[in-house]
Protein backbone atom coordinates (compact mmCIF):
# COMPACT_ATOMS: atom_id res chain seq x y z
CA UNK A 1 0.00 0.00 0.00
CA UNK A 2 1.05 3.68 -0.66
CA UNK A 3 1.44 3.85 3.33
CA UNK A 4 4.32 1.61 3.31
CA UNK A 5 6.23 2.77 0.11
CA UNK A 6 9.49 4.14 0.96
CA UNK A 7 10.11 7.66 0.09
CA UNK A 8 13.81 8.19 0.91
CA UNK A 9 16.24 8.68 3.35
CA UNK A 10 15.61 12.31 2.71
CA UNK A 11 12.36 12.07 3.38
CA UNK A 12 12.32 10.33 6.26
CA UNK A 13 14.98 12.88 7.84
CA UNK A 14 12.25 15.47 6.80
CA UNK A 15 9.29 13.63 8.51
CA UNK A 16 11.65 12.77 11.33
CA UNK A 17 12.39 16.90 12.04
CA UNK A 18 8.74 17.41 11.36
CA UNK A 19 7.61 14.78 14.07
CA UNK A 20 9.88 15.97 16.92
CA UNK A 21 9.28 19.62 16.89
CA UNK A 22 5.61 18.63 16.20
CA UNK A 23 5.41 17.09 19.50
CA UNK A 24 7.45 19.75 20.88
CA UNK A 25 5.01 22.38 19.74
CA UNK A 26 1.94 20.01 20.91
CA UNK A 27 3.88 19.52 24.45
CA UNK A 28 3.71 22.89 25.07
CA UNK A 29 0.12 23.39 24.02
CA UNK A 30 -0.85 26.93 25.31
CA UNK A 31 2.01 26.89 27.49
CA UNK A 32 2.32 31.00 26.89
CA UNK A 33 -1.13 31.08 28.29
CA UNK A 34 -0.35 29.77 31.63
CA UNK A 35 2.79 31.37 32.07
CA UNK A 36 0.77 34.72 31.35
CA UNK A 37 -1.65 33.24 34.08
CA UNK A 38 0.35 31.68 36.59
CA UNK A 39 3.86 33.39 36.86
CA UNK A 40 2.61 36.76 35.26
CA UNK A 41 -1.10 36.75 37.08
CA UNK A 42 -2.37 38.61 34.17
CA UNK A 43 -6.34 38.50 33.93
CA UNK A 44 -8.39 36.96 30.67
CA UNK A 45 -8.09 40.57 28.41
CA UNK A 46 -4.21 40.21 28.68
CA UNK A 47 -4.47 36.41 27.58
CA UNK A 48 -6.70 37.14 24.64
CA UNK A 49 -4.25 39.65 23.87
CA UNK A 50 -1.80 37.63 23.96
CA UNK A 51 -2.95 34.74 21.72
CA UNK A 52 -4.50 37.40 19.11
CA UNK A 53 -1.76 40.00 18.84
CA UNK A 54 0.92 37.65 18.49
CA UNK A 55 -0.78 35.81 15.62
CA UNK A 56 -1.87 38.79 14.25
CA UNK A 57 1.39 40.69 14.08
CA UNK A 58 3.61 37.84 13.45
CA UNK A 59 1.63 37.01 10.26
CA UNK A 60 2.21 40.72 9.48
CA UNK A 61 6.07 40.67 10.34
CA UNK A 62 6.03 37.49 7.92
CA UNK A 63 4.58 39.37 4.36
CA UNK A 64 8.11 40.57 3.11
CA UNK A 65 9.44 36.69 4.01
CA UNK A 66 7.66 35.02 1.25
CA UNK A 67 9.40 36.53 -1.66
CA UNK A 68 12.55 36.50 -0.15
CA UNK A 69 12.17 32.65 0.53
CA UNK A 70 11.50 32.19 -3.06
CA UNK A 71 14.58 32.96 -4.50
CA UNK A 72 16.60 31.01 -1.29
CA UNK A 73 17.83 27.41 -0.90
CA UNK A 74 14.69 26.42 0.96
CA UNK A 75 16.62 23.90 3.85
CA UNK A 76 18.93 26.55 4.85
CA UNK A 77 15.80 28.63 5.38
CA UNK A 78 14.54 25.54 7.17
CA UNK A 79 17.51 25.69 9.69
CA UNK A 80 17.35 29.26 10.41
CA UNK A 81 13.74 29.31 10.93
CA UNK A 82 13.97 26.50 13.77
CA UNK A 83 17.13 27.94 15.15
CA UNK A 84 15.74 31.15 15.33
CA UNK A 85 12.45 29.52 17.11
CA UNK A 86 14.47 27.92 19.39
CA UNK A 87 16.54 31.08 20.49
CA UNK A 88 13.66 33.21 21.06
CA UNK A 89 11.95 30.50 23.04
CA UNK A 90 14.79 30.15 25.20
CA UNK A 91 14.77 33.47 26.54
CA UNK A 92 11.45 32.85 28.43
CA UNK A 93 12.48 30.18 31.13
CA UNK A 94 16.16 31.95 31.01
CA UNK A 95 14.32 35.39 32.28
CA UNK A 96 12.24 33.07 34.33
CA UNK A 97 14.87 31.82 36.43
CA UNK A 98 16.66 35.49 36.41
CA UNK A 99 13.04 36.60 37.96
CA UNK A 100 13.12 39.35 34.68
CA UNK A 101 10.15 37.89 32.95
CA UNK A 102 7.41 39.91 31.48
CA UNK A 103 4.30 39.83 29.44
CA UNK A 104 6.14 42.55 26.82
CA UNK A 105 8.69 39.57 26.58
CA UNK A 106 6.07 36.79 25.99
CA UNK A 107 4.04 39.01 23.32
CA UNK A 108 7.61 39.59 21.52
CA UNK A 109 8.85 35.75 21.45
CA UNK A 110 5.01 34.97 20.70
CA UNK A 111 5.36 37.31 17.28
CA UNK A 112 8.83 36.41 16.48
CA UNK A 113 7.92 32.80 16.69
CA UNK A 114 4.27 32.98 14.24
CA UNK A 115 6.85 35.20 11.79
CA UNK A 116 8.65 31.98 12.03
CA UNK A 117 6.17 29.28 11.59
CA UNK A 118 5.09 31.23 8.62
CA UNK A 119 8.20 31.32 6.86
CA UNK A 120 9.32 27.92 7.77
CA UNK A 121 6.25 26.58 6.29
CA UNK A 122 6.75 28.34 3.28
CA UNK A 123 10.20 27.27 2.55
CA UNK A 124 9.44 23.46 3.55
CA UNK A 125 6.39 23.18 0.90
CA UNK A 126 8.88 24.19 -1.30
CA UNK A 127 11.37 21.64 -0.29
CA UNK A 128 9.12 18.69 -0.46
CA UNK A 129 8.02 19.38 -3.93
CA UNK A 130 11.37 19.16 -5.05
CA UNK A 131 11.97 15.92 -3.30
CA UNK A 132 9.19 13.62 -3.23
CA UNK A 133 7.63 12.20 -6.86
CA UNK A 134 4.76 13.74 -7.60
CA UNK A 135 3.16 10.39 -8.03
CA UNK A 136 3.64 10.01 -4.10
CA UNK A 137 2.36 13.85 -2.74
CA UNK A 138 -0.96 12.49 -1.55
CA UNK A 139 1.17 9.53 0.44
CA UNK A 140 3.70 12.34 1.81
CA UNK A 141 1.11 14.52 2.64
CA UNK A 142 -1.00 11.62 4.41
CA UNK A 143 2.05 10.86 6.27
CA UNK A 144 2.61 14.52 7.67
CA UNK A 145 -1.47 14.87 9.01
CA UNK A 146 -0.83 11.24 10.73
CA UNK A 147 1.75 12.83 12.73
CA UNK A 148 0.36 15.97 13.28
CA UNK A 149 -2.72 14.17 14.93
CA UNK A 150 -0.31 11.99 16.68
CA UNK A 151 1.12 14.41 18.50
CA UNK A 152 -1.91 16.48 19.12
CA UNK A 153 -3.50 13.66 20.88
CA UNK A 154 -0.29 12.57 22.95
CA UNK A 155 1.29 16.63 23.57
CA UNK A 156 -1.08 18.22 25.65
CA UNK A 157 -2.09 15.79 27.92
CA UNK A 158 1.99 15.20 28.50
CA UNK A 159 2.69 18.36 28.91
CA UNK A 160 0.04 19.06 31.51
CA UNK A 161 2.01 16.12 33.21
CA UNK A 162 5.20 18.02 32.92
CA UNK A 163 3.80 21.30 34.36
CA UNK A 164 2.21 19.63 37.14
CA UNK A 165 5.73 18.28 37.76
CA UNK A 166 7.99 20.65 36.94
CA UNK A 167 6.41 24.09 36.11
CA UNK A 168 5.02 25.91 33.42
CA UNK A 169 7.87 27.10 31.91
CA UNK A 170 9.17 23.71 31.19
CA UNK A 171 7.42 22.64 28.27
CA UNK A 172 8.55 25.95 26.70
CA UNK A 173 12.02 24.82 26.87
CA UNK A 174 11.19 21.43 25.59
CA UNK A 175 9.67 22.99 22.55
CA UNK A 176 13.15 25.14 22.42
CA UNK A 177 14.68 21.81 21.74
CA UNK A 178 12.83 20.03 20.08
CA UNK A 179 13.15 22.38 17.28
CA UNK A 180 17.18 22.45 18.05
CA UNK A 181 16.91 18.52 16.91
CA UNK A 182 14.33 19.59 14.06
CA UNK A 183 17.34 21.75 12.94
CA UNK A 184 19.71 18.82 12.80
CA UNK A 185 17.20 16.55 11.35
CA UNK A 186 16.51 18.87 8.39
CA UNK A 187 20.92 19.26 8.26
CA UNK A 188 20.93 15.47 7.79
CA UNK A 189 18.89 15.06 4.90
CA UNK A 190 22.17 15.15 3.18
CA UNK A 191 22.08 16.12 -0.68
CA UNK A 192 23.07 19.37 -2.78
CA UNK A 193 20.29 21.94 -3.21
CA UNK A 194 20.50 24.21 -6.41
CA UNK A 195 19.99 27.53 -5.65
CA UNK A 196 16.95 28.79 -7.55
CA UNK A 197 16.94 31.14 -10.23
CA UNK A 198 16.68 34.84 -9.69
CA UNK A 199 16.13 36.90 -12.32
CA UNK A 200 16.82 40.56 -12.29
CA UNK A 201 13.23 42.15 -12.70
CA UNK A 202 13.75 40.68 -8.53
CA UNK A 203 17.24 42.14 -7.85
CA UNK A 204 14.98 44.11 -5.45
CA UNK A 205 12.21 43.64 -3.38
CA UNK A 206 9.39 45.06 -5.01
CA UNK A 207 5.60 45.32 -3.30
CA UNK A 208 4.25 43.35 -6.56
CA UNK A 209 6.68 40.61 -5.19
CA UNK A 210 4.62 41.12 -1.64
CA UNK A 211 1.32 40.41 -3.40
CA UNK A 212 2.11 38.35 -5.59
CA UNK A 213 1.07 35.39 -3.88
CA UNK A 214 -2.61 36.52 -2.86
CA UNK A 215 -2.68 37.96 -6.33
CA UNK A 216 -2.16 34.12 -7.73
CA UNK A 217 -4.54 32.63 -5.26
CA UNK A 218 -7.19 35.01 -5.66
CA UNK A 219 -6.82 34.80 -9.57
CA UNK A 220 -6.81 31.10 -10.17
CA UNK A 221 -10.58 29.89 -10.35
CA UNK A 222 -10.14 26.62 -8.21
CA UNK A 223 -7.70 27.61 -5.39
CA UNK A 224 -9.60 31.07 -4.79
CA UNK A 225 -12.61 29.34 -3.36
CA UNK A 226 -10.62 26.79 -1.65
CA UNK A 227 -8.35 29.43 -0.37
CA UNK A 228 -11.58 31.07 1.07
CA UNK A 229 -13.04 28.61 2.69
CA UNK A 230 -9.84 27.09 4.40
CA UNK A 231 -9.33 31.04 6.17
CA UNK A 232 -12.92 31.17 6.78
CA UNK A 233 -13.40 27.62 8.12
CA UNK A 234 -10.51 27.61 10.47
CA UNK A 235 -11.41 30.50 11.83
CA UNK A 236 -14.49 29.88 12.80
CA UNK A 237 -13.20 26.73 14.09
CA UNK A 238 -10.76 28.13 16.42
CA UNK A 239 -12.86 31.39 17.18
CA UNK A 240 -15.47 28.87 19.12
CA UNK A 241 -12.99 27.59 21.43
CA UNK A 242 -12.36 30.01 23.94
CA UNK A 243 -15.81 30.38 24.68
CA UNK A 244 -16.37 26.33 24.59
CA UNK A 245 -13.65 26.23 27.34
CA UNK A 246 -14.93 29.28 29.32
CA UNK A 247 -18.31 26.87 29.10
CA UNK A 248 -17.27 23.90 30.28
CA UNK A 249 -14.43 24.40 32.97
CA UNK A 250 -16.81 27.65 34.03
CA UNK A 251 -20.74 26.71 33.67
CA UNK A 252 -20.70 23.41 33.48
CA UNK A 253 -17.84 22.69 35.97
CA UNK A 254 -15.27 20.20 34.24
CA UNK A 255 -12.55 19.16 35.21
CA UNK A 256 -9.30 20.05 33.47
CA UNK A 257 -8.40 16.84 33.00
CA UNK A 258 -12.09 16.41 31.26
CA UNK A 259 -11.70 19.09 29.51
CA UNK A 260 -7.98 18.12 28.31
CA UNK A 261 -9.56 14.32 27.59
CA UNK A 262 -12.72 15.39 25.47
CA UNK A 263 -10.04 17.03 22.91
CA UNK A 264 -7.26 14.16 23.25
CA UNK A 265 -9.72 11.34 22.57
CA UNK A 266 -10.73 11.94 18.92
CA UNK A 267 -7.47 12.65 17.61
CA UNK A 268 -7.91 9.27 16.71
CA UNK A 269 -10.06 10.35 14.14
CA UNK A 270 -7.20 12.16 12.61
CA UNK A 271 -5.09 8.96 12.22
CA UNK A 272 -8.21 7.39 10.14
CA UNK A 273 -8.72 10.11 8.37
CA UNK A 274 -5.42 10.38 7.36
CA UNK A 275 -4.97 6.92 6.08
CA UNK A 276 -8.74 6.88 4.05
CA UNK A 277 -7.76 10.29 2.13
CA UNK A 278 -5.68 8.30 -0.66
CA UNK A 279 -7.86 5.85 -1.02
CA UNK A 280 -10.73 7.94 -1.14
CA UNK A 281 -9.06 10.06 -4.01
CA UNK A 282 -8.13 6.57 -5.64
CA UNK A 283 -11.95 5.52 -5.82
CA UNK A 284 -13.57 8.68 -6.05
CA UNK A 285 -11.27 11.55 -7.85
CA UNK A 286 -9.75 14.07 -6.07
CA UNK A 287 -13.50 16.43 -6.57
CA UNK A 288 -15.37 14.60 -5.18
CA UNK A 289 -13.51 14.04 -2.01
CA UNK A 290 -12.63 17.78 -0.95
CA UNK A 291 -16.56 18.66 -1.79
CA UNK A 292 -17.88 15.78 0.50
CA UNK A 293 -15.02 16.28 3.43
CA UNK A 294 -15.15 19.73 3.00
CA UNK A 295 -19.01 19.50 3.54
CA UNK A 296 -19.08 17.21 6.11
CA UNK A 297 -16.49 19.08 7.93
CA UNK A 298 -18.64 21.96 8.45
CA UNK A 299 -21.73 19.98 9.61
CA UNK A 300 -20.60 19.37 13.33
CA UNK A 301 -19.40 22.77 15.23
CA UNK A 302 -23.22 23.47 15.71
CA UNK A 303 -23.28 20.34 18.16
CA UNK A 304 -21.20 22.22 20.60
CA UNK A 305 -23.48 24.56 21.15
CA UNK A 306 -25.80 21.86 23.20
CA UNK A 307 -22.77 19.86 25.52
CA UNK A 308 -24.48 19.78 28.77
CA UNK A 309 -22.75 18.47 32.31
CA UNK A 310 -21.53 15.18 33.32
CA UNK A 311 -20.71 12.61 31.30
CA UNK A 312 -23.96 12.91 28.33
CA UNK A 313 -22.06 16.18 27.56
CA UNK A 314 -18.55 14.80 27.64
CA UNK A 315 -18.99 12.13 25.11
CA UNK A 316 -21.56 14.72 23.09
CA UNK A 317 -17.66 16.67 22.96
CA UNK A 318 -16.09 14.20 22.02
CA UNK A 319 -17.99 12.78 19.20
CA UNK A 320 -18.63 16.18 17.52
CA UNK A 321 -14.69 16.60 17.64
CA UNK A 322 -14.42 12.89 16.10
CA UNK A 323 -16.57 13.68 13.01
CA UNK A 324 -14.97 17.04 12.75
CA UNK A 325 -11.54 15.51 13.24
CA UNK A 326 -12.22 12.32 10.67
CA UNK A 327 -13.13 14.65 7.79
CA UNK A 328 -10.78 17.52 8.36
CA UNK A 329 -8.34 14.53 8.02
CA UNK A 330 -9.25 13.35 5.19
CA UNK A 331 -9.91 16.89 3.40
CA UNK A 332 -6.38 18.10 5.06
CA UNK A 333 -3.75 15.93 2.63
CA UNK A 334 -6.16 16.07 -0.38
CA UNK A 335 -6.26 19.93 -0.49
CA UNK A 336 -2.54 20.05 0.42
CA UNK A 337 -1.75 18.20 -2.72
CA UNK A 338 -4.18 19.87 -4.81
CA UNK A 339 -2.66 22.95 -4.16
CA UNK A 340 0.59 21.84 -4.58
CA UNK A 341 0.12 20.40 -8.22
CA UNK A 342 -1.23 23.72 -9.13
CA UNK A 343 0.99 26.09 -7.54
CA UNK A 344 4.15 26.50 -10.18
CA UNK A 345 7.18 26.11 -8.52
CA UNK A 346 8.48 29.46 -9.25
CA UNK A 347 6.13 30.97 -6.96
CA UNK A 348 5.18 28.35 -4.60
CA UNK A 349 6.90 30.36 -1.22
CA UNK A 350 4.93 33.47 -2.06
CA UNK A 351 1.65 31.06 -2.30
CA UNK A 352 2.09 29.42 0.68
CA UNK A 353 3.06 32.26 2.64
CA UNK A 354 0.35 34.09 1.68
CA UNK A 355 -1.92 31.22 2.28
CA UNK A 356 -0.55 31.06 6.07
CA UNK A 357 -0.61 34.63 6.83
CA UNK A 358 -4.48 34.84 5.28
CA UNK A 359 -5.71 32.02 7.80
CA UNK A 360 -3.38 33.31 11.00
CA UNK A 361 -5.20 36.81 10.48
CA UNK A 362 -8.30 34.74 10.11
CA UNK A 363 -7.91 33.27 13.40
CA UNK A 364 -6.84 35.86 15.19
CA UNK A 365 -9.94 38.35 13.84
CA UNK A 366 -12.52 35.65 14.54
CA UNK A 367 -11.19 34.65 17.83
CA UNK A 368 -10.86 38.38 19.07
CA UNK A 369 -14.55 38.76 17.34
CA UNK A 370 -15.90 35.60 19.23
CA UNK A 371 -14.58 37.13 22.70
CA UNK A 372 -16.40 40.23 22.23
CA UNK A 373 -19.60 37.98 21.26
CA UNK A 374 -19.62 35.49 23.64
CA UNK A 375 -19.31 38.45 26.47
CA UNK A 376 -22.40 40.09 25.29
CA UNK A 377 -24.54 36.94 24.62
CA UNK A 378 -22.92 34.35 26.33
CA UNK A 379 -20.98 31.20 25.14
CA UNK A 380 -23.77 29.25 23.74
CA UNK A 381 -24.67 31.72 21.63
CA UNK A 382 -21.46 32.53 20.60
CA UNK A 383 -20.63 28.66 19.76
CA UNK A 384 -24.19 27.85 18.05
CA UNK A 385 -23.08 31.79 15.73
CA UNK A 386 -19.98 29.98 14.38
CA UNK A 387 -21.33 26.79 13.87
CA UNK A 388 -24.36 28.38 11.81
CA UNK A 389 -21.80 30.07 9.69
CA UNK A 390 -20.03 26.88 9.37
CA UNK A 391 -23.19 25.38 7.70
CA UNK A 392 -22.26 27.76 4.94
CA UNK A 393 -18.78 27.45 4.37
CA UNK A 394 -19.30 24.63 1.51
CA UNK A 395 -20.59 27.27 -0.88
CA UNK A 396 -17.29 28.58 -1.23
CA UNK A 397 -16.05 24.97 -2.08
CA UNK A 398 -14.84 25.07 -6.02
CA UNK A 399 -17.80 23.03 -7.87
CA UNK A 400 -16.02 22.90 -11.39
CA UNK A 401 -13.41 19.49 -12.08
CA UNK A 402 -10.20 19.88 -10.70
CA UNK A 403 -8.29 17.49 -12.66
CA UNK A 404 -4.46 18.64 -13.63
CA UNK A 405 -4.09 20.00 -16.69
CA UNK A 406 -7.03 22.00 -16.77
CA UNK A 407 -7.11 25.40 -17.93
CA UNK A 408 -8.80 27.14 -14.76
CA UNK A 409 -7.19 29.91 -14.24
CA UNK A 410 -6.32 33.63 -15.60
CA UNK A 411 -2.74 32.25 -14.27
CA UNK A 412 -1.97 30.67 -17.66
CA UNK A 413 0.66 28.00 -15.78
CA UNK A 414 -1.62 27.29 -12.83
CA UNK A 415 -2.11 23.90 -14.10
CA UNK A 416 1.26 23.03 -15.09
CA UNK A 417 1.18 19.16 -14.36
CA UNK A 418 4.86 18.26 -14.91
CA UNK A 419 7.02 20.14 -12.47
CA UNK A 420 4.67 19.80 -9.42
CA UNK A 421 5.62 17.68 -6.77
CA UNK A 422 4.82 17.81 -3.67
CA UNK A 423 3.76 20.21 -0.86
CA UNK A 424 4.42 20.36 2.46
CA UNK A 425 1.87 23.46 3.62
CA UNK A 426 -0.90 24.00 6.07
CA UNK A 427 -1.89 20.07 7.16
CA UNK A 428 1.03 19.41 8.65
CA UNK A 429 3.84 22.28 9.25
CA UNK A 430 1.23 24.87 9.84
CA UNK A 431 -1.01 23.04 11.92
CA UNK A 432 1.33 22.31 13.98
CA UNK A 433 3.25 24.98 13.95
């Protein structure tokens, strides 16, 4: 089965870099959040803050980054991207044990580390597609969302562990590392890398170069809509969280633990989903699998909005996240790779950059939104708002074929089909990242 089929020693360094900072990032799951909380003893505005503002500014910080990834060898890139990660990171539980830590400190490492993500993610699409066969994206891609839902389910509920044990700042330093050995995984792929092509229209930056990638995706009449409705539907996604957790550890009086299990649990949908996406394109064409996932993915936030107390509303939790989880996990690799095979290679950092900062600001618009919301009408309401919009999210979805080849754009070399391989972008480094 694809599953199985070896795709390199390369490759396997790659996955191997992307697994253990993965589980570094997932170990220290909100991490800045209870630092803010329980060394800091800042109240809930200063933590919204926090999560919002550093998303929002690092994604800004990260627009000149694309263009100048694209004409870069994309692994050294790589390596400075996780070094730099891990340096800024550092300085939290160093200032911690000096006694010098502040929130001005956390909101600067927070930015400097989403600039990061964003431009690591950018230059690591790019590097996949040059080293995996194209005929093995969907298999690559599958790989990456397994581990990212891997580590989702197994971080968090470790690092809670850890803190209990050791302190908060601890699984900040563990993420510090684990991008360290990310850094030397990426180092030991081994290989030359030719240094692409940079022609002199782009001796300097220019602000075309800037928005050039949103100029592509917004232009090309199959990625647009699923461009939309990826920043739309992750956003309203993650907007409805802070004011399901405010509901059940508050209102309805879970447990942390609970709270931690009734998200840990249906990861496992992730590693199904993840493992039916090839097949799924196999037997039913690439079409018809991101308009059904994408559908169904959109069909369950709503349930949220009725999780009562004990343990009827705990498994309610849980099996909402499981169908959400299954079919984002199946729609995930599939989109990836669609994108990927239509993105020319020439501008493929700009496109995923752009793509990254889009959903980021997304996110952290929503989320602040969904604050102000849910403190005027409550968190119910605030949950069942998002999931209604949800329910119309698979408008956006791209109804036309989507085969390669296909002239579908006003991008005349969207749907080059020869030099596309593969694409790392937001299933697994940015999710994860």
């Amino acid at each position: 089965m694809g599953a199985r089929r070896s795709l390199g020693r390369s490759f396997g360094w790659l996955w191997a870099a992307y697994g253990v900072s993965a589980l570094g990032t997932w170990l220290a799951f909100d991490a800045f959040a209870l630092v803010a909380i329980l060394v800091l003893h800042t109240g809930p505005a200063q933590v919204s803050a926090l999560s919002a503002a550093g998303l929002a500014v690092g994604a800004v910080v990260a627009v000149p980054l694309g263009p100048w990834v694209e004409f870069r060898r994309k692994r050294p890139v790589m390596i400075g991207m996780d070094l730099v990660r891990c340096a800024a990171l550092m300085t939290i539980p160093v200032a911690f044990a000096l006694d010098r830590l502040t929130f001005g400190q956390l909101l600067v490492v927070s930015v400097v580390v989403s600039a990061a993500d964003i431009t690591f993610t950018a230059a690591s699409g790019a590097c996949l597609k040059a080293l995996v066969p194209r005929e093995d994206l969907l298999v690559a891609n599958g790989r990456f969302e397994a581990t990212t839902w891997s580590t989702t389910m197994v971080g968090p509920p470790l690092g809670g562990a850890v803190i209990a044990v050791f302190g908060p700042v601890t699984t900040i330093a563990a993420n510090a590392v684990s991008f360290l050995l990310s850094a030397g995984g990426i180092r030991a792929m081994g290989g030359t890398e030719p240094r692409p092509a940079r022609p002199s229209v782009h001796a300097k930056l220019r602000t075309g170069d800037l928005l050039h990638g949103w100029r592509f995706l917004l232009t090309h009449a199959t990625l647009r809509p699923l461009f939309l409705n990826n920043a739309l539907v992750n956003g309203l996604i993650m907007a409805a969280q802070p004011p399901l957790a405010v509901l059940m550890l508050g209102r309805l009086h879970f447990a942390p633990w609970q709270y931690g299990l009734a998200f840990a649990v249906p990861c496992l949908g992730g590693l199904i989903g993840s493992r039916l996406s090839r097949r799924l394109v196999t037997r039913f064409g690439q079409r018809r699998v991101l308009l059904v996932a994408g559908t169904l993915r959109a069909c369950w936030g709503l349930g949220l909005a009725f999780v009562g107390p004990g343990a009827a509303g705990l498994l309610l939790v849980m099996a909402v996240e499981f169908g959400l989880i299954i079919c984002a996990a199946v729609f995930t690799p599939v989109l990836s790779t669609y994108r990927l095979e239509r993105t020319p290679t020439d501008r493929l950092a700009r496109t995923l950059s752009a793509w990254s900062i889009t959903v980021k600001l997304s996110i952290a618009a929503l989320t602040a939104l969904w604050g102000l919301l849910a403190a005027a009408t409550g968190p119910r309401v605030a949950i069942a708002t998002a999931g209604l919009l949800l329910l119309a999210t698979p408008f956006l979805l791209p109804r036309r074929a989507l085969r390669v080849g296909e002239a579908d754009g006003e991008e005349g070399d969207d749907g080059d089909d020869g030099d596309d391989g593969d694409d790392r972008s937001d299933p697994s480094l940015t999710a994860a990242r």
